[in-house]
Protein backbone atom coordinates (compact mmCIF):
# COMPACT_ATOMS: atom_id res chain seq x y z
CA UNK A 1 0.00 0.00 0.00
CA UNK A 2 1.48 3.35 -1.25
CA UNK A 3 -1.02 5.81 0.90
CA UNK A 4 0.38 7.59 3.84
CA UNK A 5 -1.03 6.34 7.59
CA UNK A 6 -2.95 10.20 7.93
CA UNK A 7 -4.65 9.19 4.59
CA UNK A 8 -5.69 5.51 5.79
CA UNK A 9 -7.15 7.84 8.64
CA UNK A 10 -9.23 10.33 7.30
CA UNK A 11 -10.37 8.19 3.98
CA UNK A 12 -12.13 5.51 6.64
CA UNK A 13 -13.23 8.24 8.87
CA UNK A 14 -15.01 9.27 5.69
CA UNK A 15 -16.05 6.32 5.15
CA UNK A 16 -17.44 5.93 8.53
CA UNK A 17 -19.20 9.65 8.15
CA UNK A 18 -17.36 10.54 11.32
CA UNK A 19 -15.96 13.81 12.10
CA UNK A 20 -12.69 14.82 13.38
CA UNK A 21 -13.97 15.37 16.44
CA UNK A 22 -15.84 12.16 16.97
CA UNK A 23 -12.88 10.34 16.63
CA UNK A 24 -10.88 12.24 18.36
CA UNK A 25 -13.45 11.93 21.56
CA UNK A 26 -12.80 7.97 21.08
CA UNK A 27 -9.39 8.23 21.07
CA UNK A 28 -9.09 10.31 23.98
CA UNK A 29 -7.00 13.16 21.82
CA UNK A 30 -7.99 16.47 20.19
CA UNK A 31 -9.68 17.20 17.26
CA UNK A 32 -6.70 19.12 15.98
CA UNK A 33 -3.87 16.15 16.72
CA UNK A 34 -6.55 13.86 14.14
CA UNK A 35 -5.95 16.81 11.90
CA UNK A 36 -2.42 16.76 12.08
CA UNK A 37 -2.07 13.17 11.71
CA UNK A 38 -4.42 12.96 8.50
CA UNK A 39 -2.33 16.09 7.26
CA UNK A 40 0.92 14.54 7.59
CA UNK A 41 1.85 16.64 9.93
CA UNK A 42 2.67 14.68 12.65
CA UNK A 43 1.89 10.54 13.40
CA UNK A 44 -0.29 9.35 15.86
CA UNK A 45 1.54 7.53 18.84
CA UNK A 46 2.56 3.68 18.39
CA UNK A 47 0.17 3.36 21.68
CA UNK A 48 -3.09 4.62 19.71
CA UNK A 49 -2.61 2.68 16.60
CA UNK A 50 -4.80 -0.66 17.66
CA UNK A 51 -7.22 2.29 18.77
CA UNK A 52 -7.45 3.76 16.20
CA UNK A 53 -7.62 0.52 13.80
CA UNK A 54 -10.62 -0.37 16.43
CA UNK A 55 -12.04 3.58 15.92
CA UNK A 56 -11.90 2.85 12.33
CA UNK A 57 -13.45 -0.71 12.21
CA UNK A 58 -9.90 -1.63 10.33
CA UNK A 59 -6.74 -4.13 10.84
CA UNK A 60 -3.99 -2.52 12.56
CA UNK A 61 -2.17 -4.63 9.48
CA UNK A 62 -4.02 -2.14 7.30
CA UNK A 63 -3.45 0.86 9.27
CA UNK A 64 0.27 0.23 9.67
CA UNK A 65 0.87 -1.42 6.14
CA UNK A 66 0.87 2.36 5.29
CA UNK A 67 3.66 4.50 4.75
CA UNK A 68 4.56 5.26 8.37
CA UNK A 69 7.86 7.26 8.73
CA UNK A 70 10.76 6.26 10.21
CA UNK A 71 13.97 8.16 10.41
CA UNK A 72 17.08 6.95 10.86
CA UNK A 73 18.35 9.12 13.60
CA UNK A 74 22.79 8.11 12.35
CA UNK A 75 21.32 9.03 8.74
CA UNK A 76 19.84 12.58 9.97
CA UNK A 77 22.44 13.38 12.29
CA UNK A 78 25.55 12.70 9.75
CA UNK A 79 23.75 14.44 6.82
CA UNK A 80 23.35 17.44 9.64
CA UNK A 81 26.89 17.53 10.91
CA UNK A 82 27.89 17.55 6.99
CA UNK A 83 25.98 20.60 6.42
CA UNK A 84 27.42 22.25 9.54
CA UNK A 85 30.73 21.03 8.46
CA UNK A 86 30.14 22.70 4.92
CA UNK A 87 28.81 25.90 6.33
CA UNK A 88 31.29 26.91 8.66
CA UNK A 89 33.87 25.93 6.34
CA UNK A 90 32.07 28.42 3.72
CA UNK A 91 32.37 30.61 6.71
CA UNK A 92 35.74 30.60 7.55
CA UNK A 93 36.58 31.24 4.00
CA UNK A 94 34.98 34.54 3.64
CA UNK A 95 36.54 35.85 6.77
CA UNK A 96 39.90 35.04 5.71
CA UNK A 97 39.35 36.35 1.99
CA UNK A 98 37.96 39.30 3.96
CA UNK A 99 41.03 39.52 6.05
CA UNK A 100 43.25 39.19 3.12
CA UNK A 101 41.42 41.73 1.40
CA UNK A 102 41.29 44.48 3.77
CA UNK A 103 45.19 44.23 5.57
CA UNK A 104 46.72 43.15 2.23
CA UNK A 105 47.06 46.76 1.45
CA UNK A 106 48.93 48.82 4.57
CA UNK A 107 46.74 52.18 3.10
CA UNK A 108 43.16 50.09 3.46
CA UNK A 109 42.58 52.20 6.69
CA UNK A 110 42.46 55.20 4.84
CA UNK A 111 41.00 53.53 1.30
CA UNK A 112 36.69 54.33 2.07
CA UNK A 113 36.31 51.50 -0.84
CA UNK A 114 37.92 48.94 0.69
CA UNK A 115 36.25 49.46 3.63
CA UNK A 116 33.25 49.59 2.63
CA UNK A 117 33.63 46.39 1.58
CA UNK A 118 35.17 45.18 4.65
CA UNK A 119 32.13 46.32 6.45
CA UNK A 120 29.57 44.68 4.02
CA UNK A 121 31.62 41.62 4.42
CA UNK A 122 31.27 41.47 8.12
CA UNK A 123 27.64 42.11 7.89
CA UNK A 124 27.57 39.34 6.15
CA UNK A 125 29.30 37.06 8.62
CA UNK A 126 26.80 38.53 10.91
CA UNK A 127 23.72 36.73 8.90
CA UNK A 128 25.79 33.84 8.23
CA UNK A 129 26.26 33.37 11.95
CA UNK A 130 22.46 33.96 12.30
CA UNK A 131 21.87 31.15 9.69
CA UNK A 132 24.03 28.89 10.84
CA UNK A 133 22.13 29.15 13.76
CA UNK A 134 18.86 28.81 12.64
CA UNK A 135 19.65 25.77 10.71
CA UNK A 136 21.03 23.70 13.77
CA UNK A 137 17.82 24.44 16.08
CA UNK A 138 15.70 23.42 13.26
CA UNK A 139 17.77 20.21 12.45
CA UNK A 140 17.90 19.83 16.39
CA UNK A 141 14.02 20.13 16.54
């Protein structure tokens, strides 16, 4: 079966011409975590699933012979720590060609050009650091 578990879900709560609250009230959950979980959103709790098969009048075989996600936590973390590897190396390279840039000439100081450019270069390294960080809470989360 190709369909996604939040699919199975709502298609035989259809079916059943129940509402999301109805099951939800069986199942002892919200309204809006049946939502999620027939969005894709999120994936009901191993716990509920013979619940829910017993909500739906279905097979826990065909409930779970859905697509149910499963991440492989070694697969996530090592294709995070390659990003973070890639990023800060991207990093480091534009603050040395920065430093090379602006203290490869002794008159820089006194060249408005050049720094200028220095300046938009650290901003830069600013939002780079504020990326960087944004991208490791979210692959944290």
């Amino acid at each position: 079966m190709n369909e996604k578990v939040g699919e199975v879900i709502k298609r035989r709560r259809i079916e059943l011409g129940m509402t999301q609250k109805e099951l939800a009230s069986s199942l002892y959950v919200t309204d809006k975590a049946v939502s999620k979980w027939e969005r894709g959103i999120c994936y009901p709790d191993v716990e509920l699933l013979q619940s829910i098969a017993d909500a739906l009048k279905i097979s826990i075989e065909e409930l779970t012979a859905a697509r149910y996600p499963i991440f492989d936590s070694r697969k996530k973390t090592k294709m995070m720590f390659r990003k973070a590897v890639m990023l800060l190396v991207l990093y480091v390279a534009i603050v040395v060609l920065g430093y090379i840039f602006f203290f490869s000439d002794p008159r820089v100081l006194f060249n408005v050009k050049r720094s200028i450019i220095y300046l938009a270069i650290i901003a830069f390294n600013v939002l780079f650091i504020i990326l960087f960080r944004i991208l490791i809470k979210r692959g944290i989360e």
